[in-house]
N, C-alpha and C. Protein backbone atom coordinates (compact mmCIF):
# COMPACT_ATOMS: atom_id res chain seq x y z
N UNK A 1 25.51 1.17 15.34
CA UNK A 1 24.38 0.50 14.74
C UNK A 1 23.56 1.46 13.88
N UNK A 2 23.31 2.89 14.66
CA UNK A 2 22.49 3.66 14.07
C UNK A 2 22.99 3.90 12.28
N UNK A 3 24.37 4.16 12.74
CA UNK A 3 25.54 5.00 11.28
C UNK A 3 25.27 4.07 10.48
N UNK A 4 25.26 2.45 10.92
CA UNK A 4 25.53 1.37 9.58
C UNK A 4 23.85 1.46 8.90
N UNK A 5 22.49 1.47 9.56
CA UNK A 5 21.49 1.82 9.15
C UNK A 5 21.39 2.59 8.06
N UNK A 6 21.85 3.27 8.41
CA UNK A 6 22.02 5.08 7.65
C UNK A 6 23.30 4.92 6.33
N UNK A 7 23.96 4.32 6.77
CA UNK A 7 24.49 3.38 5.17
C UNK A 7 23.96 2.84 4.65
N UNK A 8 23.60 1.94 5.35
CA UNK A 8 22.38 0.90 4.00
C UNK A 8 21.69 1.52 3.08
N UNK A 9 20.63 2.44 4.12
CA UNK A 9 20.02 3.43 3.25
C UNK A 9 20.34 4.14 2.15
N UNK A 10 21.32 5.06 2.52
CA UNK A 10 21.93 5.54 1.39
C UNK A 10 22.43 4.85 0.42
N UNK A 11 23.22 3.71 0.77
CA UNK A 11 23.28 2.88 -0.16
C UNK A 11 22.36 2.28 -1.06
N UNK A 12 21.36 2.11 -0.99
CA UNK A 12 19.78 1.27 -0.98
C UNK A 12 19.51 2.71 -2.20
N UNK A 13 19.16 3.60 -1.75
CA UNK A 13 18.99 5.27 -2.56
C UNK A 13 19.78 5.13 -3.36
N UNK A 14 21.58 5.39 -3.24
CA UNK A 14 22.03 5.54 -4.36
C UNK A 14 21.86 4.53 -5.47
N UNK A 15 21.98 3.39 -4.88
CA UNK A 15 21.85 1.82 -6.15
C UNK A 15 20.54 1.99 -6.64
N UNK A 16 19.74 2.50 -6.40
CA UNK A 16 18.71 2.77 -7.04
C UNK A 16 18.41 4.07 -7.72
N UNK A 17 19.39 5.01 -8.17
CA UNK A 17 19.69 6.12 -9.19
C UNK A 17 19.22 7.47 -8.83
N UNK A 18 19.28 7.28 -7.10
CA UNK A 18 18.65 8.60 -6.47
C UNK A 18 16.98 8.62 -6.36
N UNK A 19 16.28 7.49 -6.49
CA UNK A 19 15.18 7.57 -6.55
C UNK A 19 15.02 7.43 -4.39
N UNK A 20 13.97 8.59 -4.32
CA UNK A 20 13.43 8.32 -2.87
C UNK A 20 12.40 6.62 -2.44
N UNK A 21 13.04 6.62 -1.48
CA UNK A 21 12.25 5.21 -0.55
C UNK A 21 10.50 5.37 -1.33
N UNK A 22 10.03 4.41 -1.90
CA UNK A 22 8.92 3.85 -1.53
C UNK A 22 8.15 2.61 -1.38
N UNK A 23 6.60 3.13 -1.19
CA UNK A 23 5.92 2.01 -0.23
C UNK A 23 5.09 1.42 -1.36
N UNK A 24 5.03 0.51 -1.15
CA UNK A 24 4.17 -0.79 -1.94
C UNK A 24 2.88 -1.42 -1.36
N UNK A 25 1.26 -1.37 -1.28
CA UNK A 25 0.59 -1.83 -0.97
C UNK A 25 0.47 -3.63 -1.05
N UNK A 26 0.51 -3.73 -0.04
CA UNK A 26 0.42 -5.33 0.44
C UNK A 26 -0.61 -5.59 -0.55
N UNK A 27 -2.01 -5.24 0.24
CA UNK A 27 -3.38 -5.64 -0.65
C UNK A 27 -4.25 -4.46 -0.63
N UNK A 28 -4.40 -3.42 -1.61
CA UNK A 28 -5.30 -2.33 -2.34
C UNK A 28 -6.54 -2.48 -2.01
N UNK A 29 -7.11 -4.11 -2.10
CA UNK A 29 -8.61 -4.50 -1.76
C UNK A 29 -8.98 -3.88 -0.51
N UNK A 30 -7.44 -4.94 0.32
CA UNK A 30 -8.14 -4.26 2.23
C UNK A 30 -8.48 -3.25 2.39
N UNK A 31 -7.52 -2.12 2.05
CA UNK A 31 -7.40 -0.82 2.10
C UNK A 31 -8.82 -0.11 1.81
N UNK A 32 -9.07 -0.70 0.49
CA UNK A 32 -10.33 0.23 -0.21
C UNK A 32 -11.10 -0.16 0.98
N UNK A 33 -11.87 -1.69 1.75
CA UNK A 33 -12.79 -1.91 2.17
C UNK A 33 -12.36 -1.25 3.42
N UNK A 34 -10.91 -0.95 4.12
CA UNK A 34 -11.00 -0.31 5.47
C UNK A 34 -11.65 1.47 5.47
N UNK A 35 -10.91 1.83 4.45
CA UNK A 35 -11.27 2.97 3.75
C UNK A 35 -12.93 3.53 3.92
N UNK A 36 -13.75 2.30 3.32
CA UNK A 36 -15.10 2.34 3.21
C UNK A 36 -16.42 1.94 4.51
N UNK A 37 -14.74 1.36 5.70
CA UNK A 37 -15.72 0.78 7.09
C UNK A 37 -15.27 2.26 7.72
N UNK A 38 -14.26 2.79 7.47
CA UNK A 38 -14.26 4.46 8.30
C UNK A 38 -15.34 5.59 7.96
N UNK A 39 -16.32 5.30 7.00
CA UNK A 39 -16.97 6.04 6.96
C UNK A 39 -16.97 6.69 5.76
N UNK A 40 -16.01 6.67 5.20
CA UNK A 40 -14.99 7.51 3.62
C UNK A 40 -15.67 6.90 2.64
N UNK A 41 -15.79 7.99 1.38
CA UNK A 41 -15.43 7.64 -0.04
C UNK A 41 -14.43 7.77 -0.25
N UNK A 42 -13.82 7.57 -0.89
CA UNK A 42 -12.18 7.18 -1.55
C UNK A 42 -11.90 8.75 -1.82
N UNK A 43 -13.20 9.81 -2.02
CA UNK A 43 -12.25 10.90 -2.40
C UNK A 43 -12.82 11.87 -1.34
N UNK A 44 -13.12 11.31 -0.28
CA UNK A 44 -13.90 11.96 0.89
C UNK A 44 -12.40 11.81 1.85
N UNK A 45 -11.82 10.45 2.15
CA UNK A 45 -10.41 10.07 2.55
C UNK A 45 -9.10 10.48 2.00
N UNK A 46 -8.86 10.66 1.02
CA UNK A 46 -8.03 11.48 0.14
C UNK A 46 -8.22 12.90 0.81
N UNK A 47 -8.93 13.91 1.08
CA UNK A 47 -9.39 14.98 1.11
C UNK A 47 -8.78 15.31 3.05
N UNK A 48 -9.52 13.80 3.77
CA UNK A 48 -9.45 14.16 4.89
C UNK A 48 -7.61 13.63 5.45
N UNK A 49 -6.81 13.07 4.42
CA UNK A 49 -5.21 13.14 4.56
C UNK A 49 -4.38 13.57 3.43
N UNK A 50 -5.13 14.70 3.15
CA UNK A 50 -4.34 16.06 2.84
C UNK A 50 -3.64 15.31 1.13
N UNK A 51 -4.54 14.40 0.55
CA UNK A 51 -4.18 14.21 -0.92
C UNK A 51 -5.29 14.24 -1.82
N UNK A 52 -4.66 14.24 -3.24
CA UNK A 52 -5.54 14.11 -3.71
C UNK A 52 -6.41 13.21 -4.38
N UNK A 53 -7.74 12.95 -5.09
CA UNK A 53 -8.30 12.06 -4.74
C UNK A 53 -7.85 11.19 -6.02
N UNK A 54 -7.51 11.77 -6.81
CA UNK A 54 -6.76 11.06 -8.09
C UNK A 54 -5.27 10.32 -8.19
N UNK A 55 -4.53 11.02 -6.73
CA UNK A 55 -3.41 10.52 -6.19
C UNK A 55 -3.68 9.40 -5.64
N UNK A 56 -4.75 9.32 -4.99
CA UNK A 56 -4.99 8.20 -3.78
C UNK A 56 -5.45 7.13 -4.77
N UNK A 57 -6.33 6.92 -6.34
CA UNK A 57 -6.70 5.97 -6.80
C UNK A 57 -5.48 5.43 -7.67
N UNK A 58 -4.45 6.30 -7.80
CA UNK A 58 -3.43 5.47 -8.40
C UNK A 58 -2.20 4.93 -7.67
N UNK A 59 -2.63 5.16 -6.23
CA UNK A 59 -2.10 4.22 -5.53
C UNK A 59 -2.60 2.93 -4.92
N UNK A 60 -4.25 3.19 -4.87
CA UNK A 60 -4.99 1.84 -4.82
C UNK A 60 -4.91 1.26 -5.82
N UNK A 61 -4.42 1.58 -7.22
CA UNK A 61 -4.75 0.89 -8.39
C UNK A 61 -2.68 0.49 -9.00
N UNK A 62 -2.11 0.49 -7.51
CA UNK A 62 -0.50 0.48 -7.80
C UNK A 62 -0.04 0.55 -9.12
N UNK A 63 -0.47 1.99 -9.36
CA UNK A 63 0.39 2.85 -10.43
C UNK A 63 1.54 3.88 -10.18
N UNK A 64 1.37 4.06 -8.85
CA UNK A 64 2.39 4.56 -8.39
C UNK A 64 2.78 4.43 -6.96
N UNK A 65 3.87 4.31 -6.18
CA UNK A 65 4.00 3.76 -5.03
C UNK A 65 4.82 4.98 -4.04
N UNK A 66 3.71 5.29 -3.14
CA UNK A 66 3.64 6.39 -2.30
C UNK A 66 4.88 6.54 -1.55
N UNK A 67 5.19 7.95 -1.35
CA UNK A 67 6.58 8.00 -0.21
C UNK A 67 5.86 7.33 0.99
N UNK A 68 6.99 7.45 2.35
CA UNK A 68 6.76 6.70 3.26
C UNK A 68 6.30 7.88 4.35
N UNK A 69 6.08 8.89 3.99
CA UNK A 69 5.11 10.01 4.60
C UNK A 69 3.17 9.73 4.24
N UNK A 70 3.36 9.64 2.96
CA UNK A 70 1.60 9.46 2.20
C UNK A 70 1.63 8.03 2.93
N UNK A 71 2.37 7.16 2.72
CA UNK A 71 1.80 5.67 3.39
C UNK A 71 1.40 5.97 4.75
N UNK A 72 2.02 6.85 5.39
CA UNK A 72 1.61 6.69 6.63
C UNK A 72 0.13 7.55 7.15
N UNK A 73 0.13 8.08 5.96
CA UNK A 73 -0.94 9.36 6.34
C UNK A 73 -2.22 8.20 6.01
N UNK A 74 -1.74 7.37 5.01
CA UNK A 74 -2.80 6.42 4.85
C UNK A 74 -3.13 5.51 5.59
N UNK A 75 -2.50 4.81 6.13
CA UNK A 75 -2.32 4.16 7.66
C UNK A 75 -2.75 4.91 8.81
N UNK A 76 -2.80 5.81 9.16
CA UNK A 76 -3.01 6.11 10.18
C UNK A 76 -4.67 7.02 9.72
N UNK A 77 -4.90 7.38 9.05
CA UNK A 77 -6.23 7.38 8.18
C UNK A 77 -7.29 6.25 8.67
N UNK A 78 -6.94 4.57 8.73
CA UNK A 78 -7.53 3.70 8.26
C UNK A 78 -7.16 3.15 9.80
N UNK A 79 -6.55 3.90 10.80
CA UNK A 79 -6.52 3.40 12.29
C UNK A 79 -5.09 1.64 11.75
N UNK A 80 -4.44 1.12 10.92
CA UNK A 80 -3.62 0.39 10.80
C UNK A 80 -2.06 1.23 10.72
N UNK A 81 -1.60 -0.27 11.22
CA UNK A 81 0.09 0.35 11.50
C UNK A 81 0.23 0.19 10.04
N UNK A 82 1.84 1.06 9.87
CA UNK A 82 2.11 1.31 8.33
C UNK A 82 2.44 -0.39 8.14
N UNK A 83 3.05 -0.78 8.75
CA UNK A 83 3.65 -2.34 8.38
C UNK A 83 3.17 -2.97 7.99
N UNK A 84 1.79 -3.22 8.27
CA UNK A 84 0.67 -4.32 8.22
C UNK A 84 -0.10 -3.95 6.91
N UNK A 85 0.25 -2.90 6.40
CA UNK A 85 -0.38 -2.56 4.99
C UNK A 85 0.32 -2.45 3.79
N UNK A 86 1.46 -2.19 4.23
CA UNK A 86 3.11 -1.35 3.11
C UNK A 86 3.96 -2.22 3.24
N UNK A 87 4.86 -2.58 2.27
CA UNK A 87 5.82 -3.27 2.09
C UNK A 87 6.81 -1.83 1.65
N UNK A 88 8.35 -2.17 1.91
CA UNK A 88 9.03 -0.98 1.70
C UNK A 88 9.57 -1.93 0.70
C-alpha cells in the first residue's frame, strides 16, 4: 500500500515536469482573520514561522502556492489542522 502511494506521488511530480507538491489556500480571508485573532500582524506571524513577511502576503494574496512544509508552519501558527485550510 505504502510503495503504490509513493508511486502516485512520483508519478503526480513527474507529470507535472518535476515541479515539488504544493498547497493551495482554501480561503486567504479565514486565514488573515485567524492570523489577526492570534494576536499577529501579518508580518509579526511571518516572523514568528520563520518566513518572510512578503512571502507570507503572496501567499495570502495566492500568488504563489506554498510547499507542504510553509503550509504547515502556517497551520500550526494559526492552532488549525493543515487540511482544513490547504488543498493539495
Amino acid at each position: 500500500m505504502v510503495a503504490k502511494v509513493k508511486q502516485i506521488v512520483y508519478s503526480y511530480i513527474c507529470n507535472r515536469g518535476g515541479d515539488h507538491l504544493k498547497m493551495r489556500l482554501k480561503s486567504p480571508d479565514y486565514v488573515r482573520n485567524q492570523i489577526a485573532l492570534s494576536g499577529y500582524s501579518q508580518n509579526l506571524f511571518a516572523r514568528h514561522i520563520g518566513i518572510t513577511s512578503g512571502y507570507l502576503s503572496l501567499i495570502l494574496n495566492q500568488e504563489v502556492d506554498p510547499s507542504p512544509t510553509i503550509a504547515k508552519k502556517i497551520s500550526d501558527g494559526i492552532g488549525e489542522n493543515i487540511k482544513d485550510i490547504f488543498l493539495l
